[in-house]
Protein backbone atom coordinates (compact mmCIF):
# COMPACT_ATOMS: atom_id res chain seq x y z
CA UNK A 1 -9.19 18.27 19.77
CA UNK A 2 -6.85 19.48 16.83
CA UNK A 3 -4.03 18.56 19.04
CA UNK A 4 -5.14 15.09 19.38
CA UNK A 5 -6.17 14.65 15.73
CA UNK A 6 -2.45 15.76 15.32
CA UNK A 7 -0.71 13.37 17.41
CA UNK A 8 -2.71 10.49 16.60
CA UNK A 9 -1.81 11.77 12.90
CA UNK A 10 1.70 11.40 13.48
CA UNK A 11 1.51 7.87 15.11
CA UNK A 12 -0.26 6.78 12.01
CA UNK A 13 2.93 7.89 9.63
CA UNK A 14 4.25 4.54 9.52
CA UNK A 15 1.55 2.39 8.64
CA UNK A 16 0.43 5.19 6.40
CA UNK A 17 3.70 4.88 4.00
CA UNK A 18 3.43 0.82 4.53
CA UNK A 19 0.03 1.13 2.91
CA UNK A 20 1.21 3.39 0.40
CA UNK A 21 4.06 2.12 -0.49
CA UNK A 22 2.10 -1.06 -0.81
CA UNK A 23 0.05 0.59 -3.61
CA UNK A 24 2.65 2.51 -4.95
CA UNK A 25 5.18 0.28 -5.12
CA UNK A 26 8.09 3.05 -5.34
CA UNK A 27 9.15 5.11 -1.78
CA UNK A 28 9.00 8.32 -3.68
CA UNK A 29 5.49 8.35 -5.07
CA UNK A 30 4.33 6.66 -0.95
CA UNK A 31 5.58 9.10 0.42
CA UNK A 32 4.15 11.78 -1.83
CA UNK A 33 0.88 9.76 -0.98
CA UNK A 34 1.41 10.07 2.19
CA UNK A 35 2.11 13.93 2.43
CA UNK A 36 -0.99 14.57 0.08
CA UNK A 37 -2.84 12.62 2.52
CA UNK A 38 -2.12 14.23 5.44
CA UNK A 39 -2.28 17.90 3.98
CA UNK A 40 -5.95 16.78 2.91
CA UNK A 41 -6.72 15.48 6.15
CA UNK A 42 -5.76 18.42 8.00
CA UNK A 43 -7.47 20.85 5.53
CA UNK A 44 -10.88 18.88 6.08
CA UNK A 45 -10.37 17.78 9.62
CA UNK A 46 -14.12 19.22 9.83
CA UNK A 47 -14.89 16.02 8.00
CA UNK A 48 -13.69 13.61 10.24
CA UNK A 49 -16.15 12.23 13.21
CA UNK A 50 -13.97 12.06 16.88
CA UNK A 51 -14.31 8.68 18.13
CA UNK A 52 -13.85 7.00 14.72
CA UNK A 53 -11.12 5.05 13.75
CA UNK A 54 -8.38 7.36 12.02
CA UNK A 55 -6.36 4.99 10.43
CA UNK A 56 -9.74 3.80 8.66
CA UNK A 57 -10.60 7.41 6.81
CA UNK A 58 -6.73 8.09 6.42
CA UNK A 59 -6.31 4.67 4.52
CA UNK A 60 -9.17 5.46 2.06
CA UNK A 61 -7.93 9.09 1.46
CA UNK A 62 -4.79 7.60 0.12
CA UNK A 63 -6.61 4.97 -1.65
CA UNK A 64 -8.66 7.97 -3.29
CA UNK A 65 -5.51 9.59 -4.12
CA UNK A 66 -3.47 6.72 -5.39
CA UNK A 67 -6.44 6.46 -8.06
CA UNK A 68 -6.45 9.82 -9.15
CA UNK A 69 -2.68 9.66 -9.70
CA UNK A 70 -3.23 6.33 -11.48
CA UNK A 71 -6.09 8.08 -13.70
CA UNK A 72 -3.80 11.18 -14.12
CA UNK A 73 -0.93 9.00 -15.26
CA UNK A 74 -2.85 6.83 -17.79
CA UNK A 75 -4.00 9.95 -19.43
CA UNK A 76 -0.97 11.79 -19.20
CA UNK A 77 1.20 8.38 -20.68
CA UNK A 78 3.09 9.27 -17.80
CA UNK A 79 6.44 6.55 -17.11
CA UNK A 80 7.92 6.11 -13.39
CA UNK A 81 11.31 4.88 -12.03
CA UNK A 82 11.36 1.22 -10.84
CA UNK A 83 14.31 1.37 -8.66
CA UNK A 84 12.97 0.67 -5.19
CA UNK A 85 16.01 0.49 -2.83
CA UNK A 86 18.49 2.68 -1.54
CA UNK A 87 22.19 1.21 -0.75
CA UNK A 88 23.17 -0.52 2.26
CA UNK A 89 26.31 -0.68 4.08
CA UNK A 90 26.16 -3.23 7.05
CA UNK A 91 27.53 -6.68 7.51
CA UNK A 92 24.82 -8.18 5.06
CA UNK A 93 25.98 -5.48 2.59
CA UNK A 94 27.83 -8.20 -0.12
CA UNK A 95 23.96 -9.63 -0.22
CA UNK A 96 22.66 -6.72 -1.47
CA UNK A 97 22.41 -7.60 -5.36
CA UNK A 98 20.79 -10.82 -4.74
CA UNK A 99 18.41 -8.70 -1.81
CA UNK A 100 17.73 -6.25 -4.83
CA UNK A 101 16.98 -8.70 -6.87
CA UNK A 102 14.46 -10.63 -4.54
CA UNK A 103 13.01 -7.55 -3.50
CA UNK A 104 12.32 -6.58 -7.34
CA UNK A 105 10.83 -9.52 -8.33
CA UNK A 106 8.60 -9.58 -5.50
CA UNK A 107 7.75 -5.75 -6.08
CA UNK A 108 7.25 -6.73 -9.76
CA UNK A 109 4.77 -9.08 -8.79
CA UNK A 110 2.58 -7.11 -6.12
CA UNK A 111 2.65 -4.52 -8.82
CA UNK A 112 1.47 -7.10 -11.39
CA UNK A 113 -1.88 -7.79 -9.15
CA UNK A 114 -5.11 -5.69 -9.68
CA UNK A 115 -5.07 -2.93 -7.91
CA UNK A 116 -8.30 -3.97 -5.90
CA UNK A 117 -6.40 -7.09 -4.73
CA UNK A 118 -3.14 -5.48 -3.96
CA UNK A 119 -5.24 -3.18 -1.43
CA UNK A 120 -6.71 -5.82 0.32
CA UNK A 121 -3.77 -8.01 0.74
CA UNK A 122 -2.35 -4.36 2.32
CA UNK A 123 -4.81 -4.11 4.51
CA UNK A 124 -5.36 -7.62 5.82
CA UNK A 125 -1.69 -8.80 5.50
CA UNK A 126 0.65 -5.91 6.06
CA UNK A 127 -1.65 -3.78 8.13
CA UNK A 128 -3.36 -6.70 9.92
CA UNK A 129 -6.69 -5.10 9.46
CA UNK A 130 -9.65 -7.81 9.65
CA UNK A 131 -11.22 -8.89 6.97
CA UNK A 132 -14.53 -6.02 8.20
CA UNK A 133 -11.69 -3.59 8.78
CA UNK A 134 -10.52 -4.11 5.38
CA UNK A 135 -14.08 -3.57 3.84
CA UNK A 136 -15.31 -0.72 5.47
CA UNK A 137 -11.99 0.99 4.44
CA UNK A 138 -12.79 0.10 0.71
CA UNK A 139 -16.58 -0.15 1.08
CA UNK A 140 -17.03 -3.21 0.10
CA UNK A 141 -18.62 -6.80 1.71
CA UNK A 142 -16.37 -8.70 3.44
CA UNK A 143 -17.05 -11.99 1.27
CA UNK A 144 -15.40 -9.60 -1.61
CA UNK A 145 -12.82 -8.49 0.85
CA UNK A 146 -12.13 -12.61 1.37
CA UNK A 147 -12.13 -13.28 -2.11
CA UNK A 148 -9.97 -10.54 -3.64
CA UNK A 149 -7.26 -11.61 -0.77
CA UNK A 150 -7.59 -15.55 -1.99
CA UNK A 151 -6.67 -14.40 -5.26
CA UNK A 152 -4.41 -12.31 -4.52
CA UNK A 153 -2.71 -14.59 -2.40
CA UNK A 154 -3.09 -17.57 -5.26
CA UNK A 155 -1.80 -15.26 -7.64
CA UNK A 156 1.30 -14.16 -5.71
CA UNK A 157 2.12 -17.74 -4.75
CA UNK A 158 2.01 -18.98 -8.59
CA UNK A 159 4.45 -15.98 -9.60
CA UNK A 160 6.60 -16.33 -6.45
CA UNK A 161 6.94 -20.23 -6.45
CA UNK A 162 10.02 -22.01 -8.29
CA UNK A 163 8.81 -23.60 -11.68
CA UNK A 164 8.34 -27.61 -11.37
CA UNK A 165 10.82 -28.99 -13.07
CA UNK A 166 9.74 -32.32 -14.97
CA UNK A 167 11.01 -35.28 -14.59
């Protein structure tokens, strides 16, 4: 059983640091999520029912942690780096500024949106999760699952669109 708990652990990885990086927002502090996460999960494997979906309990351990760093760092007045990417050297590589700059403002923006939306639109969006995936992960109703992801989404699209220019 542990072995299979293991495995199925280590097919998760990737969508575990998409979802964390999604609420982190910075590669370090996802994949510090992400290693928390797992050492928790492994330490309380007791807790988790066979036959259950892993990826469900694994997302909301993160989630759990994410908060308490988010708590920890409000009381602490605790600052964090914002640079996101690492350099690139490929045939795309004289793109990179304007890539960095794209992906920045776009970061800058998921970053801007509650927290409670940016989870769903990880979920549903990134992770493809359905919309009862989504809220038995976060233990919520679905019709709050729906609605946090259309403002999320409404939000995102007013930051992300061009301004109108008059005329």
């Amino acid at each position: 059983m542990m072995n299979d708990f293991r495995e199925e652990l280590v097919e998760l990885l990737p969508r575990l640091r998409r979802f964390a990086y999604g609420l982190a927002a910075h590669r370090e502090d996802a994949d510090d999520l992400v290693q928390a996460a797992c050492e928790r999960a492994l330490e309380r494997v007791d807790q988790w029912s066979p036959g259950t979906r892993l990826d469900s309990w694994m997302f909301r351990i993160i989630q759990n942690l994410w908060f308490d760093r988010l708590r920890s760092r409000k009381v602490r007045g605790e600052q964090y780096d914002e640079s996101a990417l690492e350099l690139q050297t490929d045939e795309n590589a004289h793109r990179l500024p304007e890539v960095r700059d794209t992906f920045a403002h776009v970061l800058a923006q998921l970053d801007a949106l509650r927290p409670e939306h940016r989870e769903v639109l990880m979920l549903v969006c990134v992770e493809a999760c359905s919309y009862k995936e989504a809220a038995k992960i976060l233990q919520i109703p679905v019709g709050t699952v729906m609605s946090r992801l259309a403002r999320a989404r409404l939000q995102l699209q007013d930051n992300l669109s061009p301004p109108q220019v008059a005329g």
